[in-house]
Protein backbone atom coordinates (compact mmCIF):
# COMPACT_ATOMS: atom_id res chain seq x y z
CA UNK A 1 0.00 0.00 0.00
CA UNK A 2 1.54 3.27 -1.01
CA UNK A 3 0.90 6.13 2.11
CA UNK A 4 0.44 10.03 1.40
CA UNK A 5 4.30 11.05 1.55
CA UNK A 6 4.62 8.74 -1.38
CA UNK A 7 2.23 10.46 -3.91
CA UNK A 8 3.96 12.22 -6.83
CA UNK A 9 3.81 15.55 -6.45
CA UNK A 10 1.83 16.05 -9.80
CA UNK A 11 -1.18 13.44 -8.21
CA UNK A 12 -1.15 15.51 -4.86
CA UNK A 13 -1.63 18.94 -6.45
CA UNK A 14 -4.88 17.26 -8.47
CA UNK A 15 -6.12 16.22 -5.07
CA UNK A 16 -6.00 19.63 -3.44
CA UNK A 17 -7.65 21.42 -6.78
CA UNK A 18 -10.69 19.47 -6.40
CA UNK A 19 -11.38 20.13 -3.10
CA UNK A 20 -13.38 22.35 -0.56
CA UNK A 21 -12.13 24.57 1.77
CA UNK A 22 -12.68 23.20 4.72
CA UNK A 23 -10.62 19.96 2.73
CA UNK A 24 -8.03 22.25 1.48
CA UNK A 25 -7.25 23.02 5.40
CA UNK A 26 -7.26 18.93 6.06
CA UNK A 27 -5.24 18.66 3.17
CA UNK A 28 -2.34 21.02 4.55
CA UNK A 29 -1.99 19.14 7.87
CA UNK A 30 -1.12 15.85 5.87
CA UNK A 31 2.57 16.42 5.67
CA UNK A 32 5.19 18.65 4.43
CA UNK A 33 4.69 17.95 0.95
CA UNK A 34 1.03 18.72 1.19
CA UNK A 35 1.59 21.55 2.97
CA UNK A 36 3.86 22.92 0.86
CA UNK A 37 0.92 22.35 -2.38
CA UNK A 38 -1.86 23.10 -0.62
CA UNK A 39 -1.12 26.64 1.57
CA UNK A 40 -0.74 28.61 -2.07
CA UNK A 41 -4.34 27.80 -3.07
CA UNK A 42 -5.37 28.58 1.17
CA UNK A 43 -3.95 32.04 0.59
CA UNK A 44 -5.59 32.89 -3.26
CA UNK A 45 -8.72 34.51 -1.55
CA UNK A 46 -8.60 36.20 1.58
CA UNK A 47 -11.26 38.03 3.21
CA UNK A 48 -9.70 40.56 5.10
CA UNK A 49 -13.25 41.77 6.94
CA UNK A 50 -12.18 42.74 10.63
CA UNK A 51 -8.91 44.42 11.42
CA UNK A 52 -7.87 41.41 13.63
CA UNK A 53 -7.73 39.10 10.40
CA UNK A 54 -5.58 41.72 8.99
CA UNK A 55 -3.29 41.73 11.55
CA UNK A 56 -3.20 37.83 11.47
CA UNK A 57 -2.77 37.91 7.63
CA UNK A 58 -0.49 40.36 7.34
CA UNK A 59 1.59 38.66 10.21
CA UNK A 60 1.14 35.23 8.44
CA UNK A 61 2.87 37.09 5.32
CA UNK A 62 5.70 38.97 7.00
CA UNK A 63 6.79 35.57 9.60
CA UNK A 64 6.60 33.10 7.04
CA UNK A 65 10.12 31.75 6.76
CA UNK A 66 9.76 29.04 4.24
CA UNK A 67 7.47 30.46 1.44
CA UNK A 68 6.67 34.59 0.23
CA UNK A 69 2.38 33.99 1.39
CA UNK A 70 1.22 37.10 -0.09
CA UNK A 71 3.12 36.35 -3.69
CA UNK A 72 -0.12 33.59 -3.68
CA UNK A 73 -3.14 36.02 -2.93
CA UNK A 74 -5.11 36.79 -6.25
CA UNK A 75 -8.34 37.57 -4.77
CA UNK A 76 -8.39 40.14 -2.38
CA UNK A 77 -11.51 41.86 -0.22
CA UNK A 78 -11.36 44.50 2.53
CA UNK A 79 -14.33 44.47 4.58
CA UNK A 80 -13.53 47.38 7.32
CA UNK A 81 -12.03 50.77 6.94
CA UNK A 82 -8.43 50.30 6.36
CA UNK A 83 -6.13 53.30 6.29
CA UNK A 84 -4.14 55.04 3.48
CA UNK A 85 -1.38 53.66 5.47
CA UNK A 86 -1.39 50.28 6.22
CA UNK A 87 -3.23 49.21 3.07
CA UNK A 88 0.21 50.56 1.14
CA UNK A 89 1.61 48.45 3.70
CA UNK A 90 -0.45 45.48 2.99
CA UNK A 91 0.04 45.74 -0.98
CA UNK A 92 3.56 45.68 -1.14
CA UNK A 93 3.84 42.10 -0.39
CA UNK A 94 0.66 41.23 -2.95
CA UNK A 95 2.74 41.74 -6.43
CA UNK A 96 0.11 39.36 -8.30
CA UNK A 97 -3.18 40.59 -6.91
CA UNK A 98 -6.16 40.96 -9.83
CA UNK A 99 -8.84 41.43 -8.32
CA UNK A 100 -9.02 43.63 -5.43
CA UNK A 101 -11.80 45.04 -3.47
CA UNK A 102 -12.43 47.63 -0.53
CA UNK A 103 -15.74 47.56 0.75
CA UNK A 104 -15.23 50.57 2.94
CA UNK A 105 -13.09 53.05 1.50
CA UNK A 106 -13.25 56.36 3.16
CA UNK A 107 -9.38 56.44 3.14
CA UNK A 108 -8.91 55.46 -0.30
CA UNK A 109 -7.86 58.34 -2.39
CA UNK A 110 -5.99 59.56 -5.10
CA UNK A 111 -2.88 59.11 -3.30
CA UNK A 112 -3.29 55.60 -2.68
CA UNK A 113 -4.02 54.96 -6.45
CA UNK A 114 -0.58 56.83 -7.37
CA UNK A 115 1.08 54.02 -5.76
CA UNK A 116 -1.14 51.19 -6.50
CA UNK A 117 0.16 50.24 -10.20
CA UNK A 118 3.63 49.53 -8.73
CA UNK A 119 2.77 47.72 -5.79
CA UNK A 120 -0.20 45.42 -8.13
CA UNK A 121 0.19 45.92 -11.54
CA UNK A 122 -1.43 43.03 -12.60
CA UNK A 123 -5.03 44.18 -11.46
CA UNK A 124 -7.90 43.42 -13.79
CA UNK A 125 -10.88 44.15 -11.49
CA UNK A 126 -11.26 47.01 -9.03
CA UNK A 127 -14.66 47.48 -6.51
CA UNK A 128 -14.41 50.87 -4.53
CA UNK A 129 -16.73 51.60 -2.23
CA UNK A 130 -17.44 54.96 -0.41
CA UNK A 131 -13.81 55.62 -1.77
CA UNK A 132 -12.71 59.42 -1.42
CA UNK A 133 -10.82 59.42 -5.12
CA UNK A 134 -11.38 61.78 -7.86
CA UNK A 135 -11.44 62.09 -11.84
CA UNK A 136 -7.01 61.73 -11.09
CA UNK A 137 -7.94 58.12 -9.89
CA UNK A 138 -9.95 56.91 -12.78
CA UNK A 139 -7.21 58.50 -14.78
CA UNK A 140 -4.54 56.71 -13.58
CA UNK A 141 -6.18 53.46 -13.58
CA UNK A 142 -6.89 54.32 -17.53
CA UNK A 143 -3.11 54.63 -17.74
CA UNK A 144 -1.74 51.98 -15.66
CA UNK A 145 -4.32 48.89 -16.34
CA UNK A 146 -5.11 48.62 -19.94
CA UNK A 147 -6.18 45.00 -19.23
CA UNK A 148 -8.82 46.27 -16.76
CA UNK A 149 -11.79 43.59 -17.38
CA UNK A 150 -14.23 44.74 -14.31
CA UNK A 151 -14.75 48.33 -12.64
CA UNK A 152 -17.20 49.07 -9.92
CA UNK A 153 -17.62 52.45 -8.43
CA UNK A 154 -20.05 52.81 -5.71
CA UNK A 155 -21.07 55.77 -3.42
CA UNK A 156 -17.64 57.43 -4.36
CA UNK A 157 -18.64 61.28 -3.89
CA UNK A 158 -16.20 62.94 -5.18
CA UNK A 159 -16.23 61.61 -8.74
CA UNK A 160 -17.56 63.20 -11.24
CA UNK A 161 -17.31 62.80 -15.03
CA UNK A 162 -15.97 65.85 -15.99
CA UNK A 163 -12.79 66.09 -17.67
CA UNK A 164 -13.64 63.35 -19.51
CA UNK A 165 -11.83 60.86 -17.31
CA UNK A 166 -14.50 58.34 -18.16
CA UNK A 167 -13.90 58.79 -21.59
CA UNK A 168 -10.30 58.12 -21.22
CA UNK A 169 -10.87 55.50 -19.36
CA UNK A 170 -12.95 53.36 -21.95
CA UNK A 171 -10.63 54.20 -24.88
CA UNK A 172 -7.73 53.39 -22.74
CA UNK A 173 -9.22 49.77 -21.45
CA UNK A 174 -10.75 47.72 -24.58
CA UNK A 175 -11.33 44.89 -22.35
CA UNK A 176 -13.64 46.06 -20.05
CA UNK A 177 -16.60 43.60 -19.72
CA UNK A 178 -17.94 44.77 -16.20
CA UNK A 179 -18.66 48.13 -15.30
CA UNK A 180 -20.91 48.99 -12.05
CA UNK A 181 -21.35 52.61 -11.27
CA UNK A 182 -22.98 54.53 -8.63
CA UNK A 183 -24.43 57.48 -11.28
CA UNK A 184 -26.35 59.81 -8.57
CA UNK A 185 -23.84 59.76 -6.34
CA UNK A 186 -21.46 61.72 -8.49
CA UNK A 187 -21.03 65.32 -8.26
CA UNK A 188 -23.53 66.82 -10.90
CA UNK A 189 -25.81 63.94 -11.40
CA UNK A 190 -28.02 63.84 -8.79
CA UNK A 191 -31.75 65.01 -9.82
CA UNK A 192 -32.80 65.31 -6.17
CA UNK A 193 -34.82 62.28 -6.37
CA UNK A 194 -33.88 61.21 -3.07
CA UNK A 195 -33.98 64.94 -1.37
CA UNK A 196 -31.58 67.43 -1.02
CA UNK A 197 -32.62 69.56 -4.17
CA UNK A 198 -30.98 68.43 -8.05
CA UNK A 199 -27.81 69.11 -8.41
CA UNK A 200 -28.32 68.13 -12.00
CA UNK A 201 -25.80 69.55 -14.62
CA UNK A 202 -27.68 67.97 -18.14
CA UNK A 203 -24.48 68.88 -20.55
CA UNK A 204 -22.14 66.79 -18.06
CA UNK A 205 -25.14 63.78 -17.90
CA UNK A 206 -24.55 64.46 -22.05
CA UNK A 207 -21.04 64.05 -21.99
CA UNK A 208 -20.90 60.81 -19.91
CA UNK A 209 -23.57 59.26 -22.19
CA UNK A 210 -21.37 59.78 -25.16
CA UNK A 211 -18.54 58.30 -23.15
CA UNK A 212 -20.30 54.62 -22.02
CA UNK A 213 -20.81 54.50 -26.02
CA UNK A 214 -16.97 53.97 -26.28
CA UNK A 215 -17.37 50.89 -24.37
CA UNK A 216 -17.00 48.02 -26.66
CA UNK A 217 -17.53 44.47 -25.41
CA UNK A 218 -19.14 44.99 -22.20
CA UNK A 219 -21.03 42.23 -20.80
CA UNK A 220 -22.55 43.61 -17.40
CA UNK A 221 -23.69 46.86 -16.65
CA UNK A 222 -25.43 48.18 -13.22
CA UNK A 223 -26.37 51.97 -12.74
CA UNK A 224 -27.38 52.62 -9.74
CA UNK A 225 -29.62 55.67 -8.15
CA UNK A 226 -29.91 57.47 -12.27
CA UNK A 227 -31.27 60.17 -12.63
CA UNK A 228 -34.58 60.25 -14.44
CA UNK A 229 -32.53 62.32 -17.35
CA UNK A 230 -30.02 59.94 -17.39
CA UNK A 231 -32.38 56.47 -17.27
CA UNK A 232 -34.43 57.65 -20.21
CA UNK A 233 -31.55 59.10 -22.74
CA UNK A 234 -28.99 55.91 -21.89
CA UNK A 235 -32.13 53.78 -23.28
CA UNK A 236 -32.81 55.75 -26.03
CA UNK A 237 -28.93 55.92 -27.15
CA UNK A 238 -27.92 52.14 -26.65
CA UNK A 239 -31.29 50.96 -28.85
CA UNK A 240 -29.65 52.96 -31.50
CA UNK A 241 -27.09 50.47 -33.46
CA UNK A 242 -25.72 53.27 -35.58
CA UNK A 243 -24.49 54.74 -32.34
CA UNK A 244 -23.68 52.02 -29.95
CA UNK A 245 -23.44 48.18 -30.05
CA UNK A 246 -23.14 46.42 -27.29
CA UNK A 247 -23.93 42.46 -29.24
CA UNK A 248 -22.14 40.88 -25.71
CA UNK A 249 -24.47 42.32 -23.15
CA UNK A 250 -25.57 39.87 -21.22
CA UNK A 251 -26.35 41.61 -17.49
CA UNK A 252 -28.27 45.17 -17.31
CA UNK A 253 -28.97 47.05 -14.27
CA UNK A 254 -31.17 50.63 -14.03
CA UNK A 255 -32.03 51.18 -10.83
CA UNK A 256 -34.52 54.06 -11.66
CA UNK A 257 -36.61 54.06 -14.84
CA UNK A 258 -39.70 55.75 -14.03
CA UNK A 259 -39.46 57.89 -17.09
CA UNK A 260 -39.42 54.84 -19.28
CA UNK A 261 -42.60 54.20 -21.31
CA UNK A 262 -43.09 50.84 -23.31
CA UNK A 263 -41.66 52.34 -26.48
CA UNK A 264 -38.40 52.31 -25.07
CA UNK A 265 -38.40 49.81 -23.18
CA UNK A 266 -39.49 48.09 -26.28
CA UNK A 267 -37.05 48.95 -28.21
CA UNK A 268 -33.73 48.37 -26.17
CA UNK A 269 -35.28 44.80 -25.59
CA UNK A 270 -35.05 44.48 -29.55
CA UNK A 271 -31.62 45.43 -29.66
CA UNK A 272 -29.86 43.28 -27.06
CA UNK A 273 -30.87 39.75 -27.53
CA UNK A 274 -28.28 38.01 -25.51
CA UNK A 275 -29.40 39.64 -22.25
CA UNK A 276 -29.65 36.83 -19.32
CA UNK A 277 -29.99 39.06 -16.65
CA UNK A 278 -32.32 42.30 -16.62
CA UNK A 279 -33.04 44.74 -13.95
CA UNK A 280 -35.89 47.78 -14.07
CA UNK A 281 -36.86 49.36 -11.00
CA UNK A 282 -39.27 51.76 -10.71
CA UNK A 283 -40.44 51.41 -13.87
CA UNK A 284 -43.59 52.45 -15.31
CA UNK A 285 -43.77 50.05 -18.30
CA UNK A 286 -47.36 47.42 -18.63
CA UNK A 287 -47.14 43.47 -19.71
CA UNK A 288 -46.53 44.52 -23.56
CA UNK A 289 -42.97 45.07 -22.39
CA UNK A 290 -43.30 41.77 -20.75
CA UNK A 291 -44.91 40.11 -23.59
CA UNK A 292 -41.37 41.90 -26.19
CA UNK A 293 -39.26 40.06 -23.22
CA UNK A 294 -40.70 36.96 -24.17
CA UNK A 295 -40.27 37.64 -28.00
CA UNK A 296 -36.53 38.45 -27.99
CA UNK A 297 -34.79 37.81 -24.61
CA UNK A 298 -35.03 33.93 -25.61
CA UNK A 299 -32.30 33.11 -22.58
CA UNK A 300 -33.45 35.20 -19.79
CA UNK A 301 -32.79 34.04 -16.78
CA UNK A 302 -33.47 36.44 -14.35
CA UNK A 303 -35.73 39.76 -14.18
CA UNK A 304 -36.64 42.30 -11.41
CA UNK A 305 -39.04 44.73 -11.81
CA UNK A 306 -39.38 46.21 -8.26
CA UNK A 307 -41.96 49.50 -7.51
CA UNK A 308 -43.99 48.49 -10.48
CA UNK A 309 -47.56 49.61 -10.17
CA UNK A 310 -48.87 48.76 -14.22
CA UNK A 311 -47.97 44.78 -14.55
CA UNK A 312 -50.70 42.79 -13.60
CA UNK A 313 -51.13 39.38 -12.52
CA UNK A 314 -52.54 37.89 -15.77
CA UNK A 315 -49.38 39.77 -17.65
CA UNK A 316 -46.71 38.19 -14.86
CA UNK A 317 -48.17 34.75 -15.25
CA UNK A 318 -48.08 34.74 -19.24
CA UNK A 319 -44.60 35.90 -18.89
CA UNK A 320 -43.50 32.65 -17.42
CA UNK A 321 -45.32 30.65 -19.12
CA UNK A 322 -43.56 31.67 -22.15
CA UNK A 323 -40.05 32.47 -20.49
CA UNK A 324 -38.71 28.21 -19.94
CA UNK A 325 -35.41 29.79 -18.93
CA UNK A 326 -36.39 31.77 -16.55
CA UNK A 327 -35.33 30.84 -12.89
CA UNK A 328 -35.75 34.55 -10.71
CA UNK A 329 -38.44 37.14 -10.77
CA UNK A 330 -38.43 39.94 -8.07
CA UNK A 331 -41.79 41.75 -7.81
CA UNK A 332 -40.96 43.72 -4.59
CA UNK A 333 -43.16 46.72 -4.23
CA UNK A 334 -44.93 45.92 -7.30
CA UNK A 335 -48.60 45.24 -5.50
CA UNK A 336 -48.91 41.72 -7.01
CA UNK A 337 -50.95 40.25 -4.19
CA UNK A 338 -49.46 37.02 -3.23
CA UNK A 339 -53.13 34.96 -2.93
CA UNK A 340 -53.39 35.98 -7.41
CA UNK A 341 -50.59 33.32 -7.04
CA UNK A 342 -51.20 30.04 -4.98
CA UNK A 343 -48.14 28.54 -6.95
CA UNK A 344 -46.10 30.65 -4.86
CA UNK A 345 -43.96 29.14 -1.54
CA UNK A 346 -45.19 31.18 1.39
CA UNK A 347 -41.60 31.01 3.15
CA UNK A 348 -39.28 32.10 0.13
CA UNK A 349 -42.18 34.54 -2.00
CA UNK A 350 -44.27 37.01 0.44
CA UNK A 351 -42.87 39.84 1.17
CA UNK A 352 -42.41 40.55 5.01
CA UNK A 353 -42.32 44.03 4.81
CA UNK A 354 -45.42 44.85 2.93
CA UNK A 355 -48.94 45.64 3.67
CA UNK A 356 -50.77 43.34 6.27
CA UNK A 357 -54.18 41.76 5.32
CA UNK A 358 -56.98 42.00 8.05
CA UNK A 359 -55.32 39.42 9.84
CA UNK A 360 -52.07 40.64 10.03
CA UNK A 361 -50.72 38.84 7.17
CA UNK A 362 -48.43 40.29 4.55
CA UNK A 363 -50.39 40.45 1.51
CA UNK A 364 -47.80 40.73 -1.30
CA UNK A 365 -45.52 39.13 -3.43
CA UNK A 366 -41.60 39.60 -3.08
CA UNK A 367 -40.29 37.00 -5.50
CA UNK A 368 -40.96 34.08 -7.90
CA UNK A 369 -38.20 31.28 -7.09
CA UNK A 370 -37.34 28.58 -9.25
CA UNK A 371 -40.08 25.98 -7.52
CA UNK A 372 -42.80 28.51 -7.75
CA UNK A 373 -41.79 29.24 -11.41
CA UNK A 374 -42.26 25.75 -12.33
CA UNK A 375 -45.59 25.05 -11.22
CA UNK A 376 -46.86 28.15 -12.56
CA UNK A 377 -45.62 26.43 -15.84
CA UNK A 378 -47.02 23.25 -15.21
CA UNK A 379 -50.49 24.88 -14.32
CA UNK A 380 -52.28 26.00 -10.55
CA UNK A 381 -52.51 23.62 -7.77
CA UNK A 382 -54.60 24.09 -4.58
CA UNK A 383 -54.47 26.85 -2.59
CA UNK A 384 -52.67 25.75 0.55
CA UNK A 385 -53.69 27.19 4.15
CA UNK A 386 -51.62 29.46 6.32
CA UNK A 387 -49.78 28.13 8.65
């Protein structure tokens, strides 16, 4: 019988790719040899969320006598407000980070992003959250990262599109498939929508529409918190083929489209037929843009259409019928009443938070799960009791 310290080392690095985490950990108490093939793939993904895992990582990197730890991490996600400071510190000993993400970046700035491309310079996906970096950032990530494949910019105040940064930015990155942008919270596109009075500068909302049009293959797009101005002239732009084509879009997210009648709703549903993934909220569109989805989104596979008051219950059930792909639907806040559809699982489908009945029961619909989808397909079945 051949033992563990006798595998080649080819047949032990098989076993730890094709294993869990928790495994992965097993598999690196083995022996040496394990050890030594499985602690690389341990140290890919860290989730720095706390600052007392960052002090053990960081330690783990800096004491570690035998192997350089953070020349393995790939993956990398800050989940607490790390400083200017010790994040520098951090990324000096991560050369062959790509994808990197701060979830709470208040002390990210344009400073940290001078350093950044010689500390990583292998990035291809950057998430910034409540980052305090400006236009200089986006520029220097347009001249540093030309392989830049995903970009998500959310609740960074102190961007703004002017100068044209954005625009550099897309000509500079052709690769770009992913790009995730907080639109009202930059300075001179908010409309006031959410209080606070509009701040809304239209020629600047002009100039970053005819910037997104220099994106080429993008895949996913989310825009979150649009203003009404915005929502209704990206639509209008992007159904135009003679202006933009985006052929590979296969995620889009508008967060507000309450300015969006059927027409062009209609009509950007016509143009992008490899869309899986589809968001509208706050729309104010009825089933015939429902009824187009079913026409030319052949492989949709998910759809929300939160705070929508004009699709009825006859228009969502036709929509499934005819949608076999489909495995999501989020109704939230769209006053479908959840007894128009028995189908529906009472734990995973009624929305908590809505309206009670006269017995204190929630009366609407939050979602359509992949169950609940099925048998509306297959046809109604009895309506159960409350428990």
């Amino acid at each position: 019988m051949i033992n563990l310290g006798e595998f080649p080392v080819e047949i032990i690095s098989l076993i730890v790719k094709n294993v869990d985490e928790d495994d992965l950990y097993t598999c690196a108490l083995v022996n040496k040899l394990f050890y030594e093939t499985a602690n690389p793939l341990l140290w890919q993904t860290p989730n720095v969320d706390h600052e007392s895992v960052f002090t053990q990582v960081i330690t783990g990197m800096l004491h570690s006598s035998s192997q350089k730890l953070g020349q393995y991490i790939q993956h990398l996600e800050f989940g607490f407000p790390i400083t200017e400071a010790l994040f520098l510190l951090f990324m000096k000993h991560t050369p062959n980070v790509e994808k990197l993400a701060i979830h709470i970046g208040e002390y990210i700035s344009d400073t940290t992003f001078e350093h950044l491309p010689r500390l990583c310079p292998q990035l291809t996906c950057i998430h910034i959250r409540y980052g305090s970096i400006t236009p200089q950032s986006i520029n220097t990530i347009a001249q540093h990262y030309p392989k830049l494949e995903g970009l998500q910019l959310v609740d960074c105040d102190r961007l703004t599109p002017r100068g044209g940064c954005f625009g550099t930015l897309f000509k500079a990155c052709p690769l770009l498939e992913e790009l995730y942008i907080d639109v009202g919270a930059m300075d001179g596109m908010d409309d006031g929508y959410l209080g606070g009075g509009s701040r809304l500068n239209t020629p600047l909302v002009d100039q970053f529409l005819s910037e997104l049009a220099l994106l080429k293959d993008v895949k996913r797009l989310t825009f979150r918190e649009c203003p009404a101005y915005f929502s209704k002239q990206l639509l209008i732009q992007i159904s135009n083929p003679q202006k933009v084509r985006w052929s590979n879009l296969e995620l889009f997210c508008l967060e507000r489209c309450n300015n969006i009648n059927n027409k062009i709703a209609i009509d950007f549903i016509k143009t992008h037929p490899e869309l899986k993934q589809l968001v509208f909220q706050t729309s104010r569109f009825t089933d015939a843009v429902l009824d187009a989805m079913v026409k030319y989104l052949p492989g949709l596979l998910s759809m929300d259409v939160s705070n929508n008051l004009t699709i009825t219950p006859k228009g969502v059930r036709q929509f499934i019928r005819q949608c076999p792909q489909l495995k999501c639907m989020i109704v939230q806040a769209c006053s479908l009443k959840f007894k128009d559809f028995p189908e529906a699982d009472e734990d995973i489908c009624l929305d908590e938070e809505a309206e009670l009945d006269d017995d204190d029961i929630p009366m609407y619909l939050l979602q359509l799960d992949p169950d609940s989808l099925d048998q509306i397909r297959r046809g109604p079945r009895p309506a159960k009791k409350r428990k």
